[in-house]
N, C-alpha and C. Protein backbone atom coordinates (compact mmCIF):
# COMPACT_ATOMS: atom_id res chain seq x y z
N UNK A 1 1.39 15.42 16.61
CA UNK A 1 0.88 14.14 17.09
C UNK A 1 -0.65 14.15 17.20
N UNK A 2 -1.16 15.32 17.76
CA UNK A 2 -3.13 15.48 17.64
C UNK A 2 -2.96 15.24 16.21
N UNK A 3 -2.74 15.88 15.68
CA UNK A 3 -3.42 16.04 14.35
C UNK A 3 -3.76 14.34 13.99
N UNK A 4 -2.09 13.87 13.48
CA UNK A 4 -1.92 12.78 13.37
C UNK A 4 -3.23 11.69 13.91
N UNK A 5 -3.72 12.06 15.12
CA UNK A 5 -4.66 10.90 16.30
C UNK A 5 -5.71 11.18 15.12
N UNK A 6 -6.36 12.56 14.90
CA UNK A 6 -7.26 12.79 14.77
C UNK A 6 -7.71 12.65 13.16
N UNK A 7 -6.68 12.71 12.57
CA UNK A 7 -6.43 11.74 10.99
C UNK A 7 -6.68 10.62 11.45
N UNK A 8 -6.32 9.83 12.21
CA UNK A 8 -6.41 8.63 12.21
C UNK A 8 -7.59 7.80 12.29
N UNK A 9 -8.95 8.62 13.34
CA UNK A 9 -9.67 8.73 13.93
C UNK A 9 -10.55 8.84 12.55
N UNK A 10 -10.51 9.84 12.49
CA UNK A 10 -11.58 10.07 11.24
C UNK A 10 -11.35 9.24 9.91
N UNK A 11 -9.91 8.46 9.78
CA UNK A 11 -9.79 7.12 9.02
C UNK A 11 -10.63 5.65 9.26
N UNK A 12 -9.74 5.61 10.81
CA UNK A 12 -11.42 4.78 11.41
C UNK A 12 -12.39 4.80 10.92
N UNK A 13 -13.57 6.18 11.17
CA UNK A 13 -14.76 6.38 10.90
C UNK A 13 -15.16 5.95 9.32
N UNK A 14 -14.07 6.84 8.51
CA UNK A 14 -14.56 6.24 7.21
C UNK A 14 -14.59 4.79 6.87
N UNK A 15 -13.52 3.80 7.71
CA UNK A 15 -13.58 2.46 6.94
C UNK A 15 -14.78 1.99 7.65
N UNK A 16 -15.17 2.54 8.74
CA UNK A 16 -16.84 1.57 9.61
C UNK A 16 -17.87 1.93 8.72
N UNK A 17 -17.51 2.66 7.73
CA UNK A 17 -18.81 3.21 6.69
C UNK A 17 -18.83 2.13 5.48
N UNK A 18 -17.69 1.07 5.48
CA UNK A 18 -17.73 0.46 4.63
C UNK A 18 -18.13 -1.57 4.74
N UNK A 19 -18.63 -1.95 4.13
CA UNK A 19 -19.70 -3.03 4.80
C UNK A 19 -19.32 -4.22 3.56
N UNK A 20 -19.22 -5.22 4.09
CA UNK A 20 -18.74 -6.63 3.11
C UNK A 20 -20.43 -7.01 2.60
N UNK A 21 -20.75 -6.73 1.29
CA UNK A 21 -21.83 -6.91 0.80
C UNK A 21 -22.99 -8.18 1.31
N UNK A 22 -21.83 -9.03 1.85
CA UNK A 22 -22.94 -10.28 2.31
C UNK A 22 -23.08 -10.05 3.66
N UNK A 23 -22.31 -9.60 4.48
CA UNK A 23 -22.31 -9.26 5.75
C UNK A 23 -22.90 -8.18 6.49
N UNK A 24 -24.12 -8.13 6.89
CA UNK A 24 -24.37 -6.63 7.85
C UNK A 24 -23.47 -6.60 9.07
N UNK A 25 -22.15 -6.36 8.77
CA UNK A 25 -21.47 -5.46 9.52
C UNK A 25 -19.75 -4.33 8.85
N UNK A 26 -20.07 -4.16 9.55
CA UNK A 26 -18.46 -3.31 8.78
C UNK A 26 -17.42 -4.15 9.22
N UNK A 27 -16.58 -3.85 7.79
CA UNK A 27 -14.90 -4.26 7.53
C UNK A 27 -14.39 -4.19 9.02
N UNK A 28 -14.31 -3.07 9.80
CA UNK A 28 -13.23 -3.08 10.55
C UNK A 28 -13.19 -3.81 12.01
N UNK A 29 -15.49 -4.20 12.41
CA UNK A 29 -15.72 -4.87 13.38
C UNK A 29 -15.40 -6.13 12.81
N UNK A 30 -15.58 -6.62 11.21
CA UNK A 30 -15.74 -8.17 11.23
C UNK A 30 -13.71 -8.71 11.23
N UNK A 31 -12.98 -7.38 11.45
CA UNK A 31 -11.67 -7.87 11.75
C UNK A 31 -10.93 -7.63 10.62
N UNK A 32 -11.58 -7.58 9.41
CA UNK A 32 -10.58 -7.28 8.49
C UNK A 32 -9.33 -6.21 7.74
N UNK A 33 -9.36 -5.59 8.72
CA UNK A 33 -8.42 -4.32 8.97
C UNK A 33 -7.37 -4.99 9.66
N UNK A 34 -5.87 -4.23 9.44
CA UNK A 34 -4.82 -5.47 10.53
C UNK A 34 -4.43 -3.91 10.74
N UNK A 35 -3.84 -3.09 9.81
CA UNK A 35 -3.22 -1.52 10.02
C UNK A 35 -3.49 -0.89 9.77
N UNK A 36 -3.51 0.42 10.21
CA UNK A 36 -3.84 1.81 9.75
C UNK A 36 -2.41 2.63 10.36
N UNK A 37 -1.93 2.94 9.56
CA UNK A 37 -0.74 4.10 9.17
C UNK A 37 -0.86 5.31 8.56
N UNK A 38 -0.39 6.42 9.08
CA UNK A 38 -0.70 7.63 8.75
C UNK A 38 1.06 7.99 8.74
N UNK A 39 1.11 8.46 7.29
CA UNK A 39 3.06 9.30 7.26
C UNK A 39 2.92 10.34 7.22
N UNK A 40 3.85 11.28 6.59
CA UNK A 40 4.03 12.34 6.77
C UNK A 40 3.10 13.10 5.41
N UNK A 41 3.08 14.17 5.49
CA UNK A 41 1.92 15.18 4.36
C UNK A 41 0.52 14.15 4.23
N UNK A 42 0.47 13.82 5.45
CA UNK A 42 -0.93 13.12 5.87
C UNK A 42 -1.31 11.76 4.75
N UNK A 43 -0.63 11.25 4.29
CA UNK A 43 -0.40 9.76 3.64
C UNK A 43 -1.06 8.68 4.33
N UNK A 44 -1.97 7.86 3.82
CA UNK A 44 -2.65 6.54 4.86
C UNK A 44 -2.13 5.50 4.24
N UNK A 45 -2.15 4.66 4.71
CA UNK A 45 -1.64 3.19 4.29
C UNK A 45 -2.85 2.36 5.02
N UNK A 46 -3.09 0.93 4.54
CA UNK A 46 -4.07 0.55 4.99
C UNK A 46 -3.87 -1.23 4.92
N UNK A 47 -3.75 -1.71 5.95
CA UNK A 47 -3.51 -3.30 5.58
C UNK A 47 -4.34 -3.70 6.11
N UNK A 48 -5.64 -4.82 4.54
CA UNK A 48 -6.10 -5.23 5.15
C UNK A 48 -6.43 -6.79 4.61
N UNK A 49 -7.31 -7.63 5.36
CA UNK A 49 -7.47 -8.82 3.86
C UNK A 49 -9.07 -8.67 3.97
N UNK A 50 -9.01 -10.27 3.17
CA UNK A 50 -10.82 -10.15 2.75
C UNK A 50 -11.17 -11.68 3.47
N UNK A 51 -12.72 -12.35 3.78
CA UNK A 51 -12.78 -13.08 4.45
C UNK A 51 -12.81 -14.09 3.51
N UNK A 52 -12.07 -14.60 2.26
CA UNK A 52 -11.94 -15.57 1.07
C UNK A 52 -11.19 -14.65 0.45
N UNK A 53 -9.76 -15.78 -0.35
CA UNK A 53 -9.11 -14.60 -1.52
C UNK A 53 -10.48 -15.12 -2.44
N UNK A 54 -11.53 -15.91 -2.30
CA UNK A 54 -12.78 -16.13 -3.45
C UNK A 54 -13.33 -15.08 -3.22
N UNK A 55 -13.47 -14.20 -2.19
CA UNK A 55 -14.56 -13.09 -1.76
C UNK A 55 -15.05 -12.16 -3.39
N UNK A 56 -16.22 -12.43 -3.41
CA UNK A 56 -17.06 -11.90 -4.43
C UNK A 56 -16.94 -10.30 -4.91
N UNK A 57 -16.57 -9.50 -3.55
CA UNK A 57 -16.01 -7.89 -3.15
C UNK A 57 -14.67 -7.69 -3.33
N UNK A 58 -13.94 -9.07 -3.68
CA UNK A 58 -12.24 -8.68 -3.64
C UNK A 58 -11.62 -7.17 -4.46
N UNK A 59 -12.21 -6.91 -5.01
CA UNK A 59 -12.13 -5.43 -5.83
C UNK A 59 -12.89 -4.69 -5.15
N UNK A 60 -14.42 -4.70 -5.20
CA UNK A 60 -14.78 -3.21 -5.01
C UNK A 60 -14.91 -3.00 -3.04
N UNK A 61 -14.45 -4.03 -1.78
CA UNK A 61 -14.28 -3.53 -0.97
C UNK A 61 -12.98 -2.98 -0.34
N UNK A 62 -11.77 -2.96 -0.66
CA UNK A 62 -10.55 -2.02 -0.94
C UNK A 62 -10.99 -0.91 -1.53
N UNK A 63 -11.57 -0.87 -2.98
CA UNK A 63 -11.74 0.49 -3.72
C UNK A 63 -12.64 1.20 -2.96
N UNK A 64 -13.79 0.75 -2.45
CA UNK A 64 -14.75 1.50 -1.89
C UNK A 64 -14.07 1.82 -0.22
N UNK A 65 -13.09 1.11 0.53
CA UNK A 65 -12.68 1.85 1.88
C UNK A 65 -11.71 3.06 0.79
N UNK A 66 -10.61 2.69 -0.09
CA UNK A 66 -9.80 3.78 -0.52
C UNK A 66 -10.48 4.92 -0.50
N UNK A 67 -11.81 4.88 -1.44
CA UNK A 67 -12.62 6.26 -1.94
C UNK A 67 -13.09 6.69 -0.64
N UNK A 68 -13.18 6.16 0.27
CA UNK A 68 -13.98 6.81 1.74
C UNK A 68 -13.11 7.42 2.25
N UNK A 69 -11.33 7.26 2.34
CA UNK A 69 -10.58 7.86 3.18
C UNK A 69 -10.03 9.09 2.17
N UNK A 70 -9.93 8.71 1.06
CA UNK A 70 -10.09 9.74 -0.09
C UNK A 70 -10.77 11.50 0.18
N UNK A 71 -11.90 10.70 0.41
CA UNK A 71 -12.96 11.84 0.64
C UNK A 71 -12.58 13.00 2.03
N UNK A 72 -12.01 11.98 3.03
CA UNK A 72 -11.34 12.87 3.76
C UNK A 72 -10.84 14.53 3.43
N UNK A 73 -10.90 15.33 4.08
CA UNK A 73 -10.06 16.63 3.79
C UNK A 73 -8.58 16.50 4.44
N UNK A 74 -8.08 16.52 3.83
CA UNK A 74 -6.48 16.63 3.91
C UNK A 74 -5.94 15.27 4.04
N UNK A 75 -6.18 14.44 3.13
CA UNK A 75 -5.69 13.43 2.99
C UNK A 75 -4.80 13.20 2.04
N UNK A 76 -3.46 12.89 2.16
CA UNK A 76 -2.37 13.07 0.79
C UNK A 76 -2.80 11.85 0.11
N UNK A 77 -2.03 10.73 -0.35
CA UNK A 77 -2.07 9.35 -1.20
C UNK A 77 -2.57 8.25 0.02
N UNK A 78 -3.29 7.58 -0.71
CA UNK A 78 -4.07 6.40 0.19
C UNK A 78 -3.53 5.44 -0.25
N UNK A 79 -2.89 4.61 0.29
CA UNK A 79 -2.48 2.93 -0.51
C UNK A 79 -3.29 1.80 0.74
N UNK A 80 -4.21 1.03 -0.04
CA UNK A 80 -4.45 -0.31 0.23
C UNK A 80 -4.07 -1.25 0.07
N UNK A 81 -3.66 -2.09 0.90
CA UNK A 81 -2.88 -3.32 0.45
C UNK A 81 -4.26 -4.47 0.92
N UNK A 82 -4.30 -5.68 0.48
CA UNK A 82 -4.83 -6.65 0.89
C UNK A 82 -3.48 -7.59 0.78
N UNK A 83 -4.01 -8.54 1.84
CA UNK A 83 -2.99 -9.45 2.29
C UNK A 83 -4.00 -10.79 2.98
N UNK A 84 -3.17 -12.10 2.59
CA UNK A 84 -3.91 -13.27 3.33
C UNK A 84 -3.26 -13.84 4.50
N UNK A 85 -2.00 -12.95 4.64
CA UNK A 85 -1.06 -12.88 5.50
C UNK A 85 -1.08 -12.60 7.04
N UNK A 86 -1.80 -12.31 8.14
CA UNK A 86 -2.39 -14.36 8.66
C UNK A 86 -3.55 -14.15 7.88
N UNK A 87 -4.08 -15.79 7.29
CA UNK A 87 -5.04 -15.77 7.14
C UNK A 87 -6.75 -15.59 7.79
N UNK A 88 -7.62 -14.64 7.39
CA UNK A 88 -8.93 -14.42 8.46
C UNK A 88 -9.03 -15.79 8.97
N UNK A 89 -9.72 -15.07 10.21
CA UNK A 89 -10.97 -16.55 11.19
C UNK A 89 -11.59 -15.64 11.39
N UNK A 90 -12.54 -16.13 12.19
CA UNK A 90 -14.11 -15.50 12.91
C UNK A 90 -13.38 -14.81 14.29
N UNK A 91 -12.55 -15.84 14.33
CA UNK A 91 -11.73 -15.11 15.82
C UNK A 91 -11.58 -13.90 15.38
N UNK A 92 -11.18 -13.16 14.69
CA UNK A 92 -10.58 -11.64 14.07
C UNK A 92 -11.85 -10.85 14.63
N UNK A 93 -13.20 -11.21 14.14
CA UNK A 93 -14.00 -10.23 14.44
C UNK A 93 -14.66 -9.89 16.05
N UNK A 94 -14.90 -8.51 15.86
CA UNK A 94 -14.84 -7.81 17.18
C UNK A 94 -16.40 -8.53 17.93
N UNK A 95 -16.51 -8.14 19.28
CA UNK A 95 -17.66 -8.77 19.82
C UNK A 95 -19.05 -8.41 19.56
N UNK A 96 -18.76 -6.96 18.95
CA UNK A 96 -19.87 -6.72 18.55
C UNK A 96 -20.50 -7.14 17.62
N UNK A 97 -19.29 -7.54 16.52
CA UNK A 97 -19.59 -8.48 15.23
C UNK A 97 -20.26 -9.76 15.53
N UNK A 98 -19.39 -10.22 16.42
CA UNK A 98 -19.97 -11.72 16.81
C UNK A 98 -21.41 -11.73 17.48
N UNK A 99 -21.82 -10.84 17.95
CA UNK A 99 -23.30 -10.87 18.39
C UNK A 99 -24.40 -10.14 17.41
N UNK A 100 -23.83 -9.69 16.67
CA UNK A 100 -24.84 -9.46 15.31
C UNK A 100 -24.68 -10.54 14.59
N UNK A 101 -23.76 -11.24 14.28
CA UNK A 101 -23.94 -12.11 13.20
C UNK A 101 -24.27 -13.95 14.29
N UNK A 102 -24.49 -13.70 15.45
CA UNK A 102 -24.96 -14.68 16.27
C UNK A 102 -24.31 -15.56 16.67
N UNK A 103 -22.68 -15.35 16.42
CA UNK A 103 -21.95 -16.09 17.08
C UNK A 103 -21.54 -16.41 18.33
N UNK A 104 -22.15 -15.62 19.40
CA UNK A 104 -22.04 -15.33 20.67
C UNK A 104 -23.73 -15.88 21.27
């Protein structure tokens, strides 16, 4: 179960390294992360969407969180899913998001 936290943890870290090209903030404050799943032989799963299925990044911000958790050591198969399934709002993003991008 540590281990597991601490996979998980350092999954976290890698997706806050990853940033929606128009947006100065990361994927996971502006909300667009819904899951993070970790299985067994250390497997991630990752559900997340984008803030437009128009989003300009619809490819390379999935590929670029995949390659970050990738990089991980001991990481088995990474699957990303995107989904519009609820669809984003502004509500999604965290408070810290909302006061960098001045919504607060």
């Amino acid at each position: 179960m540590a281990e597991e936290k601490d996979l998980k943890e350092k999954v976290l870290a890698a997706i806050k390294m990853v940033y929606d090209p128009e947006i100065p903030v990361d994927v996971y404050e502006l909300g667009l992360i819904y899951e993070i799943n970790i299985f067994p032989v250390n497997n991630v799963y990752v559900l997340m969407t984008l803030t437009s299925p128009a989003c300009p990044s619809a490819e390379a911000i999935p590929d670029e969180i995949k390659q970050k958790i990738e990089e991980i050591e001991g990481v088995g198969k990474v699957d990303v899913e995107v989904t519009f399934d609820p669809p984003y709002e502004t509500d999604m993003m965290s408070e810290t998001a909302k006061l960098e991008l001045g919504f607060m």
